[in-house]
Structures are given as structure tokens and as C-alpha cells.
N, C-alpha and C. Protein backbone atom coordinates (compact mmCIF):
# COMPACT_ATOMS: atom_id res chain seq x y z
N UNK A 1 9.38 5.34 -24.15
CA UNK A 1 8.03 5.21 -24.68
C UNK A 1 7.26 6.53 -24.61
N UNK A 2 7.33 7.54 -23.67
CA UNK A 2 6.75 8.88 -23.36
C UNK A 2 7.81 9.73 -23.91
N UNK A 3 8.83 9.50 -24.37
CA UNK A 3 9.51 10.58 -25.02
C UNK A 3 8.62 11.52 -26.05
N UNK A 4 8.58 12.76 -25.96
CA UNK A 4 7.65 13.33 -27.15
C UNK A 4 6.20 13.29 -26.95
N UNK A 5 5.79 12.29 -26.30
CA UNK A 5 4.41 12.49 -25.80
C UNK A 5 4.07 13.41 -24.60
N UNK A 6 4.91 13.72 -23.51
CA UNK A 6 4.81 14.41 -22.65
C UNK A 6 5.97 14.72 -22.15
N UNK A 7 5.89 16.03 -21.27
CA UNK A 7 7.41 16.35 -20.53
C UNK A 7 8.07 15.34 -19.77
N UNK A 8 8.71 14.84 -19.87
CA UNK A 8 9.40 14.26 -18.89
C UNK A 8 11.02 15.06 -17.71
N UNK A 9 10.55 14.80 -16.60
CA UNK A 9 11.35 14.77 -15.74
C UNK A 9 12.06 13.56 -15.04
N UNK A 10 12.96 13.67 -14.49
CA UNK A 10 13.79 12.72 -13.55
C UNK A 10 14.47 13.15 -12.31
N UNK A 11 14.27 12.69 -11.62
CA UNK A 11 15.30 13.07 -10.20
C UNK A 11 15.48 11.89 -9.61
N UNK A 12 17.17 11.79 -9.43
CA UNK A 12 17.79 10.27 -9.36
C UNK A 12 18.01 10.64 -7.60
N UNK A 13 18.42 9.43 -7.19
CA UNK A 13 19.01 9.78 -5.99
C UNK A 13 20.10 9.24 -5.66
N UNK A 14 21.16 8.94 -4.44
CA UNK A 14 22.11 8.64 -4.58
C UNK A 14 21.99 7.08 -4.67
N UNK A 15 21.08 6.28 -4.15
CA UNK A 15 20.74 5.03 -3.90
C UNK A 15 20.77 4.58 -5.32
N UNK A 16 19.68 5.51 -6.00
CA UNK A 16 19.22 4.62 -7.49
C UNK A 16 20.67 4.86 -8.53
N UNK A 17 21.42 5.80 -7.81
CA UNK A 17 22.94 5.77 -8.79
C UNK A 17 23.72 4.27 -8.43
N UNK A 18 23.54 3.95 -7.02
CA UNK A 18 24.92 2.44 -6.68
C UNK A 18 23.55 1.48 -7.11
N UNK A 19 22.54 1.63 -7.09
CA UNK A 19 21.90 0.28 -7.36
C UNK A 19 21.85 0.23 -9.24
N UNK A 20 21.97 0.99 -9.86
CA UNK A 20 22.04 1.69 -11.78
C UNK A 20 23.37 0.98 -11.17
N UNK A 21 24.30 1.37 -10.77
CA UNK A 21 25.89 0.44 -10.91
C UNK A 21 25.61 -1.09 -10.53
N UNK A 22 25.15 -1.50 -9.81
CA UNK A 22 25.36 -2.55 -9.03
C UNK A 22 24.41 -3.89 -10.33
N UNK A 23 23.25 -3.22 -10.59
CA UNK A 23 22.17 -4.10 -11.05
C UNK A 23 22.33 -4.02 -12.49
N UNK A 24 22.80 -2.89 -13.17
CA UNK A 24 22.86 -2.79 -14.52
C UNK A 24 24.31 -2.43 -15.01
N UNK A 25 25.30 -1.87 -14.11
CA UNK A 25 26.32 -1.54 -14.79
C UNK A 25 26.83 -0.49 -15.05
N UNK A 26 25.60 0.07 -14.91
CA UNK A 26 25.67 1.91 -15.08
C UNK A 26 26.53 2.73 -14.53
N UNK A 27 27.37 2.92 -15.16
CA UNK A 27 28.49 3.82 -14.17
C UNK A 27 27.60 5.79 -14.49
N UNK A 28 27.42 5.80 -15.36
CA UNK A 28 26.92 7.40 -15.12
C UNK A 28 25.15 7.66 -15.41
N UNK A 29 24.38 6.99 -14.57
CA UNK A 29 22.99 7.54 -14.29
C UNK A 29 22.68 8.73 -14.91
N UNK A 30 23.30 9.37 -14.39
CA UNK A 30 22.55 11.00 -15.19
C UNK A 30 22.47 11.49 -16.91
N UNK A 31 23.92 10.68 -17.46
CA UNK A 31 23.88 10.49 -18.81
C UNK A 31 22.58 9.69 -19.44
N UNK A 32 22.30 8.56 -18.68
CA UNK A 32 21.34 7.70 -19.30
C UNK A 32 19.79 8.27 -19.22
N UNK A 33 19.97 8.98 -18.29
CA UNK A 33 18.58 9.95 -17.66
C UNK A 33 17.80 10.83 -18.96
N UNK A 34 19.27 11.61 -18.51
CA UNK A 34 19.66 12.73 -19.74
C UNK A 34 19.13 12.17 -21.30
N UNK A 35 19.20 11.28 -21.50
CA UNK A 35 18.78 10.94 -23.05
C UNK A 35 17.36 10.41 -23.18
N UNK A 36 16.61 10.32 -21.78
CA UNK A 36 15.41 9.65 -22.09
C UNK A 36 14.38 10.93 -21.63
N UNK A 37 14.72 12.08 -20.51
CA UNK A 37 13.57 12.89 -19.92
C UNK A 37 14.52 14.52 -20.63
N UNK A 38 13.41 14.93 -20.57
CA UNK A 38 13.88 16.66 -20.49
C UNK A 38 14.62 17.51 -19.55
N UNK A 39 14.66 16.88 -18.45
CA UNK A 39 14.75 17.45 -17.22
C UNK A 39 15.52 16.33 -16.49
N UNK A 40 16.77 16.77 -15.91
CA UNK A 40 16.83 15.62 -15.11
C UNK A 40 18.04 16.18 -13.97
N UNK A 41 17.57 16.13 -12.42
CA UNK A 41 18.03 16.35 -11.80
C UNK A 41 18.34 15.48 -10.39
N UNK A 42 19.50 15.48 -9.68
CA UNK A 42 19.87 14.69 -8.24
C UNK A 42 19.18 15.24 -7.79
N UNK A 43 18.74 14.46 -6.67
CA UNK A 43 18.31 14.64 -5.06
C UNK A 43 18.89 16.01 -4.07
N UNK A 44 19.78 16.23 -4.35
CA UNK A 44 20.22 17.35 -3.57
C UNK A 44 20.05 18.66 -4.53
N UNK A 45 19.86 18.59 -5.40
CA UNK A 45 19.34 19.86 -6.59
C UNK A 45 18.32 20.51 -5.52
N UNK A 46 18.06 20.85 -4.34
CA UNK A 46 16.53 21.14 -3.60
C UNK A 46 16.38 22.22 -4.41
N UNK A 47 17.16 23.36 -4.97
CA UNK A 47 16.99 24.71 -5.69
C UNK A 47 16.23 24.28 -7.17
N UNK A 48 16.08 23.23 -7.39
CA UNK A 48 15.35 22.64 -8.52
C UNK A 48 14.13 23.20 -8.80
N UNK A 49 13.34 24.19 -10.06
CA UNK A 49 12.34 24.13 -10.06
C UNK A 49 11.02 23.04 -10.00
N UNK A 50 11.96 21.97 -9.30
CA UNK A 50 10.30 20.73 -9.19
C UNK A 50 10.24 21.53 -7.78
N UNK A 51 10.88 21.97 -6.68
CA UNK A 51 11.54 21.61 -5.40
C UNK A 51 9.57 22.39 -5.50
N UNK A 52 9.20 23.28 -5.95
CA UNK A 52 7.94 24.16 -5.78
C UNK A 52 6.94 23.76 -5.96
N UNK A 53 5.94 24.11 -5.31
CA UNK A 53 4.72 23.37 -5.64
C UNK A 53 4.16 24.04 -6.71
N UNK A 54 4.70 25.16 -7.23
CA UNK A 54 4.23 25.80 -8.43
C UNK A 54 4.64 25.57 -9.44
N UNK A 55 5.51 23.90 -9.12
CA UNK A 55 6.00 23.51 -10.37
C UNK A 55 5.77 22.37 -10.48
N UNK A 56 4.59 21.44 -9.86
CA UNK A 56 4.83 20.36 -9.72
C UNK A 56 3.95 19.91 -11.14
N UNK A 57 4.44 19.07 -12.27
CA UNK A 57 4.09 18.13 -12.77
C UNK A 57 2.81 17.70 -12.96
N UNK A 58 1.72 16.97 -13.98
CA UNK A 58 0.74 16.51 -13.82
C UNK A 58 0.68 15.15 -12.80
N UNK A 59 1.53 14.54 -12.94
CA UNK A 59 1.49 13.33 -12.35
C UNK A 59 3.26 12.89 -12.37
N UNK A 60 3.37 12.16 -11.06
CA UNK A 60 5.00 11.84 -9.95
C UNK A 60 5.17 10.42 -10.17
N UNK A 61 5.99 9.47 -10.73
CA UNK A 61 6.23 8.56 -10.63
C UNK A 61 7.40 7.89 -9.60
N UNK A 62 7.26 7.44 -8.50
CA UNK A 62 8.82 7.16 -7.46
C UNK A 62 8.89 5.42 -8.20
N UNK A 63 9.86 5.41 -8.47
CA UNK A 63 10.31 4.06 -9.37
C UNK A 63 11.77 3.79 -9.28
N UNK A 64 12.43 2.90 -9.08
CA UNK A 64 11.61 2.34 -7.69
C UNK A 64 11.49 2.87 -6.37
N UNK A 65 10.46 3.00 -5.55
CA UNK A 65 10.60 3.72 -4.49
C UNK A 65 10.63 2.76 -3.07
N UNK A 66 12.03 2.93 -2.75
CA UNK A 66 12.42 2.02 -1.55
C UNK A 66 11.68 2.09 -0.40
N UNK A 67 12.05 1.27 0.29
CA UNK A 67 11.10 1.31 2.19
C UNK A 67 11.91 2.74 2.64
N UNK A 68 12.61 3.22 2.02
CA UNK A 68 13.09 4.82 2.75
C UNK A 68 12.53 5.48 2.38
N UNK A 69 12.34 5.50 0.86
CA UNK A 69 11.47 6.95 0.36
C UNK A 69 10.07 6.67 0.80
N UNK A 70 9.55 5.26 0.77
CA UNK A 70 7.93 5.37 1.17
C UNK A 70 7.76 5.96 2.49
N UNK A 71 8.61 5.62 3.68
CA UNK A 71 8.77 5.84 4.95
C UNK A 71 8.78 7.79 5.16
N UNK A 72 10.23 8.25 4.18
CA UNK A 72 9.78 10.08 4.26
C UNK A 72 9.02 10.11 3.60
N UNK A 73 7.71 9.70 2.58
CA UNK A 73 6.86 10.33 1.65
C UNK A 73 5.24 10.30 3.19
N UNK A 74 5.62 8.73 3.39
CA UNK A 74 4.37 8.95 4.58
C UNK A 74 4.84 9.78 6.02
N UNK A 75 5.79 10.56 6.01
CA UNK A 75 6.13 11.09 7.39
C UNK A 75 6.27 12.15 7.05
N UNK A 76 5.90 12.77 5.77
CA UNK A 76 5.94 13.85 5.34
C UNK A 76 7.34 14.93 5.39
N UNK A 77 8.37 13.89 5.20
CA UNK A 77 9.95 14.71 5.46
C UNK A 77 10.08 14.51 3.72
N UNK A 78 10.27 16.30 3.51
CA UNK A 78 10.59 17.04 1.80
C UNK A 78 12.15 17.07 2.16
N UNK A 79 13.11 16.12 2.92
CA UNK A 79 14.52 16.26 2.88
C UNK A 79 15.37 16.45 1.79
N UNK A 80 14.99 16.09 0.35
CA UNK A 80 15.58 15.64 -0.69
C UNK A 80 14.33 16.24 -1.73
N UNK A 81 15.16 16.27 -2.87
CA UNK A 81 14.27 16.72 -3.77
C UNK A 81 13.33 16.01 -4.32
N UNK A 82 13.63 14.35 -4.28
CA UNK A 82 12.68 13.96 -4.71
C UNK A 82 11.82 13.27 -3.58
N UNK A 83 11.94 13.59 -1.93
CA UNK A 83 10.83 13.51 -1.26
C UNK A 83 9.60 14.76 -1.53
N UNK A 84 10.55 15.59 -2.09
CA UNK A 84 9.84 16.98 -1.81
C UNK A 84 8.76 17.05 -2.74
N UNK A 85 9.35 16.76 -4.07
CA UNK A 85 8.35 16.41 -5.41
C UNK A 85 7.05 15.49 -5.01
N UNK A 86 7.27 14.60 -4.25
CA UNK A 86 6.39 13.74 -4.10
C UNK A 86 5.45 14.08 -3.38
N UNK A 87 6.04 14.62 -2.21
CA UNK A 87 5.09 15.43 -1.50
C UNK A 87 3.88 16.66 -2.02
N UNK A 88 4.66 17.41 -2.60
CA UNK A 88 3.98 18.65 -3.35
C UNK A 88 2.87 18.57 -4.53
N UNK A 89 3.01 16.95 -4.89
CA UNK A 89 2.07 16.15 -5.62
C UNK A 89 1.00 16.18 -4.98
N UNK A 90 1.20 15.37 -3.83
CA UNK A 90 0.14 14.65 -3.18
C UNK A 90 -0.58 16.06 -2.47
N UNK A 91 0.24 16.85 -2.17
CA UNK A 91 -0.83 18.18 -1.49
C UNK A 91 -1.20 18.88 -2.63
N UNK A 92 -0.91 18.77 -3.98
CA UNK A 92 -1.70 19.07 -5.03
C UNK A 92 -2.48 18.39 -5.45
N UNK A 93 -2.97 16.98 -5.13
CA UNK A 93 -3.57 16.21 -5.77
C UNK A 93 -3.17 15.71 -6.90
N UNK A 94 -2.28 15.54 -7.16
CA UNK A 94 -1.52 15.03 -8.72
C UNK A 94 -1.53 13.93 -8.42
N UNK A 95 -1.47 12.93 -10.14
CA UNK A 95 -1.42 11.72 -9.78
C UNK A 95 -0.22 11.00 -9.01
N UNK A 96 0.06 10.24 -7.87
CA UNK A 96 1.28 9.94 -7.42
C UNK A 96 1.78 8.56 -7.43
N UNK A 97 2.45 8.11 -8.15
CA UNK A 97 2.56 6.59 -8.17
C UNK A 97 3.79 6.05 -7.33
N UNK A 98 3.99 5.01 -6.67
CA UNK A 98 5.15 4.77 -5.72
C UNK A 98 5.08 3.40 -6.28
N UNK A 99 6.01 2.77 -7.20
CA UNK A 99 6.26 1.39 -7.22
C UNK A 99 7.12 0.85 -6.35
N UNK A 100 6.76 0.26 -5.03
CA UNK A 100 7.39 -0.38 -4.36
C UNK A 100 8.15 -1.35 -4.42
N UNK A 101 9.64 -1.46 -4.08
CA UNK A 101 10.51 -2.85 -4.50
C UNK A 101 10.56 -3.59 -3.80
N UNK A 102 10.32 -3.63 -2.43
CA UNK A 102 11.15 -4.16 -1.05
C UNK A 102 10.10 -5.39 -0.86
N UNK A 103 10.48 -6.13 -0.35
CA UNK A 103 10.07 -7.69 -0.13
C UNK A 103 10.35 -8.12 0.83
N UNK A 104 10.49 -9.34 1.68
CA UNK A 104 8.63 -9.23 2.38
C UNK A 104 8.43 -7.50 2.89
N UNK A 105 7.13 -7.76 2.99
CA UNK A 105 6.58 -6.11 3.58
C UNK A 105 6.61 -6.60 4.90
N UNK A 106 6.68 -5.36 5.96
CA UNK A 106 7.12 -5.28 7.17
C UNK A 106 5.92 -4.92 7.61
N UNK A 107 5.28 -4.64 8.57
CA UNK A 107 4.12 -3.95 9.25
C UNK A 107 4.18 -2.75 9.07
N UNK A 108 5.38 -2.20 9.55
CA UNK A 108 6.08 -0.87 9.29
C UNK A 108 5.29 -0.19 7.62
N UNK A 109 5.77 -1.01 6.27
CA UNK A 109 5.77 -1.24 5.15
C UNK A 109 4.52 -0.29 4.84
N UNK A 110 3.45 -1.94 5.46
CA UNK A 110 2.51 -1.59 5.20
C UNK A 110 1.38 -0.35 5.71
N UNK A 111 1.74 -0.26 7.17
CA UNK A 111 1.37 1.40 7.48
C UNK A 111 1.95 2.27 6.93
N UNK A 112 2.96 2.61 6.05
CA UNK A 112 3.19 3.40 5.30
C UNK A 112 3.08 3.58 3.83
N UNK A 113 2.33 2.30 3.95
CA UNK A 113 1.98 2.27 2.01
C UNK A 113 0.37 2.49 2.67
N UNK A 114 -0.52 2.23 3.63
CA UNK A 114 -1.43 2.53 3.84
C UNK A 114 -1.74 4.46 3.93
N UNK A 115 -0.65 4.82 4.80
CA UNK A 115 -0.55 6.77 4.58
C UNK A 115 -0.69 6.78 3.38
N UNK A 116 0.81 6.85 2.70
CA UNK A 116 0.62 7.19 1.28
C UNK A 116 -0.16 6.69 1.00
N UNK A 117 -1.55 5.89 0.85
CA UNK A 117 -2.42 5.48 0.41
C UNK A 117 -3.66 6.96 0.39
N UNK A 118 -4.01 6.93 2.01
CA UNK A 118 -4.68 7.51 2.53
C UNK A 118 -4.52 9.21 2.34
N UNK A 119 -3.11 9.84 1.77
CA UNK A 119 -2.88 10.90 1.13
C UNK A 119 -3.13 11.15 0.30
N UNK A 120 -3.37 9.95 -0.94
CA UNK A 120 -3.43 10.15 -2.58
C UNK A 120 -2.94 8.97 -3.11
N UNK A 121 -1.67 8.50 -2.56
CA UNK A 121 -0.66 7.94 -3.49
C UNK A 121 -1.57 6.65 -3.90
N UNK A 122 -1.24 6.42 -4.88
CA UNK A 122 -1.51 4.72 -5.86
C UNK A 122 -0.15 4.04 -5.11
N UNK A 123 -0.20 2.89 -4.20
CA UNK A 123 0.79 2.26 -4.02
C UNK A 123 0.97 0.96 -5.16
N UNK A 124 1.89 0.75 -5.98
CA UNK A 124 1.87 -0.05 -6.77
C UNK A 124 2.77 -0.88 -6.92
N UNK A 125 2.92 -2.11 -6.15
CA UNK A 125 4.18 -2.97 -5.76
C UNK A 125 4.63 -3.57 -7.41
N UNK A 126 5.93 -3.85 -7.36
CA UNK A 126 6.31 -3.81 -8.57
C UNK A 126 6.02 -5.70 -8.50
N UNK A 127 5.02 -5.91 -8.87
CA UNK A 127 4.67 -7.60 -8.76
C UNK A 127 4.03 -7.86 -9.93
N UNK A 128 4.73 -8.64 -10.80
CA UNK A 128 4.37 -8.54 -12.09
C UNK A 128 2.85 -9.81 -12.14
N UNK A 129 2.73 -10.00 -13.52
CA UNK A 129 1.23 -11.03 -13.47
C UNK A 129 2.16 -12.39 -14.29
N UNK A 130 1.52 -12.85 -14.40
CA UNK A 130 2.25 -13.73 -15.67
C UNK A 130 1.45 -14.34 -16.55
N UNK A 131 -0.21 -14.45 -16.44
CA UNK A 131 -1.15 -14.64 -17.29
C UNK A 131 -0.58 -14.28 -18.52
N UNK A 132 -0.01 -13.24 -18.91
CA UNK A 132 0.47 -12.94 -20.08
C UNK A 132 1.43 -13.62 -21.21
N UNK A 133 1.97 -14.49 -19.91
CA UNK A 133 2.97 -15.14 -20.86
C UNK A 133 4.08 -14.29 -21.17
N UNK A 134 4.89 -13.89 -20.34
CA UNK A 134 5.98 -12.74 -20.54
C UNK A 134 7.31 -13.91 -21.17
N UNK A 135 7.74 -13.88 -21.95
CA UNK A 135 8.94 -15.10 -22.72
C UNK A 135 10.29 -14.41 -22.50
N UNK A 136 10.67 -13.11 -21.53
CA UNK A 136 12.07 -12.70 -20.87
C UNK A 136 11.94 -11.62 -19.86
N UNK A 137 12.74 -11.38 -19.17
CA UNK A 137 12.65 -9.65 -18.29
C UNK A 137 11.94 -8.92 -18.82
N UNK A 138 12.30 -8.43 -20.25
CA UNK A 138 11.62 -7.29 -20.67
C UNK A 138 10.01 -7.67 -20.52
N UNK A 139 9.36 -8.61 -20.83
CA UNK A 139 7.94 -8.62 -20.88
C UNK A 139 7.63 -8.35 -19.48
N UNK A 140 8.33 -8.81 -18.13
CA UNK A 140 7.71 -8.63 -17.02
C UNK A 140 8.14 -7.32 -16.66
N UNK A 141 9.27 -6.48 -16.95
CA UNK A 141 9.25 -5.38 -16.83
C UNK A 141 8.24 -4.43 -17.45
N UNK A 142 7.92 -4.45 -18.60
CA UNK A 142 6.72 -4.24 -19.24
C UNK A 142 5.25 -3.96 -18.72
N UNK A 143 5.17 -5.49 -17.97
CA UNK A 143 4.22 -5.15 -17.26
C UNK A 143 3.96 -3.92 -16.46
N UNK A 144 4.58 -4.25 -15.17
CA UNK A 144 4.75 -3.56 -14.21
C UNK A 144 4.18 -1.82 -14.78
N UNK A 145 5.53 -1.47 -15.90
CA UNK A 145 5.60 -0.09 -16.61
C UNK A 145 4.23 0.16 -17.12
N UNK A 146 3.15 -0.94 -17.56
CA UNK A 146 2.11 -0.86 -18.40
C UNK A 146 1.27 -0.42 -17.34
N UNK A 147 1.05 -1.31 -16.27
CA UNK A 147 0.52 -1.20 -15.18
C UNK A 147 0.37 0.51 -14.40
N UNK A 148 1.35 1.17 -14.40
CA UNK A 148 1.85 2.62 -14.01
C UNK A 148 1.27 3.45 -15.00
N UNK A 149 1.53 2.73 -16.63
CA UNK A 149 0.82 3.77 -17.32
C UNK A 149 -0.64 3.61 -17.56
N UNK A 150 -1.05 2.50 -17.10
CA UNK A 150 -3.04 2.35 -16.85
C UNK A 150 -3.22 3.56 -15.78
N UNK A 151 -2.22 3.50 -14.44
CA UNK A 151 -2.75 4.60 -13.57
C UNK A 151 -2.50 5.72 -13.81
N UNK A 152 -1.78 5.87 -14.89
CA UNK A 152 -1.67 7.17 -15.51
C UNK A 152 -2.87 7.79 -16.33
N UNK A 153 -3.48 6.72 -16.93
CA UNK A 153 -4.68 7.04 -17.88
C UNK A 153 -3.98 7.36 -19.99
N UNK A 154 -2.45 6.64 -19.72
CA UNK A 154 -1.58 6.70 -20.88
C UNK A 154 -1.84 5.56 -21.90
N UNK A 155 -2.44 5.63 -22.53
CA UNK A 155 -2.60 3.89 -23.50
C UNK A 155 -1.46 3.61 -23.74
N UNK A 156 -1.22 2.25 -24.29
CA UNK A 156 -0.26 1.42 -24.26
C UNK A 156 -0.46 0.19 -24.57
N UNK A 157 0.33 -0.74 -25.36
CA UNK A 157 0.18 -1.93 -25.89
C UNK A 157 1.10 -2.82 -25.21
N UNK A 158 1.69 -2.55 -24.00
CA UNK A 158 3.12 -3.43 -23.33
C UNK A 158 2.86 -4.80 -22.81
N UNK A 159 1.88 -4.70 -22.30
CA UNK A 159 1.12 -6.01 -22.11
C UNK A 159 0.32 -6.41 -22.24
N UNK A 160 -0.25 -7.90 -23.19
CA UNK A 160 -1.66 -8.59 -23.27
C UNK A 160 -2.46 -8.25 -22.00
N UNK A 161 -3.51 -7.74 -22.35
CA UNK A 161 -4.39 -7.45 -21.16
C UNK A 161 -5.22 -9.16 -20.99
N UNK A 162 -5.96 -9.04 -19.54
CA UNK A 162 -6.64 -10.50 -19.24
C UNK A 162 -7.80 -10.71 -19.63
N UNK A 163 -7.86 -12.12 -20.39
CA UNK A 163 -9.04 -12.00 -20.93
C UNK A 163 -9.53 -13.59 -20.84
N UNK A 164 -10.32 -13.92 -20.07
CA UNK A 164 -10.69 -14.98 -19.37
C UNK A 164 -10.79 -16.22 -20.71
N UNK A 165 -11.65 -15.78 -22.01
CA UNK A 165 -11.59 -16.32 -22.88
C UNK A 165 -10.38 -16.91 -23.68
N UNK A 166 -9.50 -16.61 -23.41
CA UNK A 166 -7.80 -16.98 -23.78
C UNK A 166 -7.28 -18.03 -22.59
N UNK A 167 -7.88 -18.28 -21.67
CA UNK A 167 -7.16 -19.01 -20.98
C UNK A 167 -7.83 -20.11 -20.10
């Protein structure tokens, strides 16, 4: 959907490669990457021009970003390239979005979606609405994505917005 509208980057990690196998099938992540962003690099790329804060991006999307990455993003460990990106956001003030996957939240969880809160980050649990009437995956995936691009400030038509009069 942002193809052509803005740069896009990617940085996969090894997790989101077995869970791309496990959940979708994906045997090569980086191919599929490769055809949707400009840029697309692993986690261990640290020599990556994101790795800099003189390169960081208008705005960081972590999607999905597990109870590990929220855990180094609020403990401030740049181990990996894409802790590092995230980080270099948030001490730039860029927009930082963390869609959280993990279910139930832990205490743990939530003091660390509270940091990243308290740093910058938009914590944005991937919890869809259903007012909308989503009729397969894709509509509730939709959401969620629509949702990320409201905090982006990106228009978008992905989901019926709420409108008390409709329902």
C-alpha cells in the first residue's frame, strides 16, 4: 500500500523468518521483503546504514514486535539491528510504533510497554475492532495496518471508520 508513496525499509529478524515459515509458509522472507520495501535488511546487518542515527527514517514500525524486542527496546539494548533502529528513533523523536503480539500481557509486558511508552513509542497491541464488520482475515488485518497508518498521519481507506449513527 506505501509502495511509491514513501521509502520503505525492512529489517527482518531471525524469529520473524521461522514464524514467515511456520504461519505463512514462507520459506525465503527476504525475497518477499525485497519486492515490497526498498531496503531490506537482517538483524545482524549492524553495518547497515539504518544501524546510525544519521540515518534513521521518519518514522519505525516493529511489526510484529515480540515480548523480546519490547523488553531490549525498553532496556535500551541496540544488540541487533533492528533493536538499534528502534532505539535511534526514539532518541530522535521519530514516530515509533511497536505492534505488540503476545497475549495475555505479563506485568513484566506491561512495564515495558509502559517505558516504551514513556520514551516515545505508540504501543499498539495488534487487537483488532470488529464494529466494522471485517467478513475474513484480511479485513481484521486491515485494521490493525489502518490503525498504524492513523499513527502515522498516512490516509487510508482499510477500514470503515466508527460512526455511532451506523450502528
Amino acid at each position: 500500500m506505501l509502495r511509491g508513496r514513501v521509502k520503505l525499509y525492512a529489517v527482518y529478524t531471525k524469529a520473524a523468518e521461522q514464524v514467515a515459515r511456520y504461519e505463512e509458509g514462507i520459506e525465503n522472507l527476504r525475497s518477499v521483503l525485497e519486492r515490497m520495501a526498498d531496503e531490506v535488511y537482517s538483524e545482524d546487518e549492524i553495518e547497515a546504514p539504518l544501524a546510525s542515527s544519521s540515518r534513521v527514517p521518519d518514522a519505525v514500525v516493529v511489526a510484529p514486535c515480540s515480548q523480546t524486542m519490547l523488553a531490549k527496546i525498553a532496556s535500551g539494548i541496540g544488540d541487533t539491528l533492528a533493536s538499534r533502529l528502534a532505539l535511534n528513533a526514539l532518541r530522535l523523536r521519530r514516530r515509533t510504533v511497536l505492534v505488540f503480539r503476545e497475549t495475555p500481557i505479563t506485568a513484566i509486558d506491561a512495564l515495558n510497554m509502559m517505558i516504551a511508552s514513556l520514551a516515545g513509542a505508540v504501543v499498539l497491541p495488534a487487537s483488532p475492532a470488529f464494529y466494522h464488520k471485517p467478513r475474513d482475515i484480511q479485513g481484521i488485518v486491515d485494521f490493525v495496518v489502518g490503525k498504524v497508518l492513523d499513527v502515522l498521519g498516512i490516509p487510508h481507506e482499510l477500514y470503515k471508520r466508527w460512526d455511532p449513527q451506523q450502528h
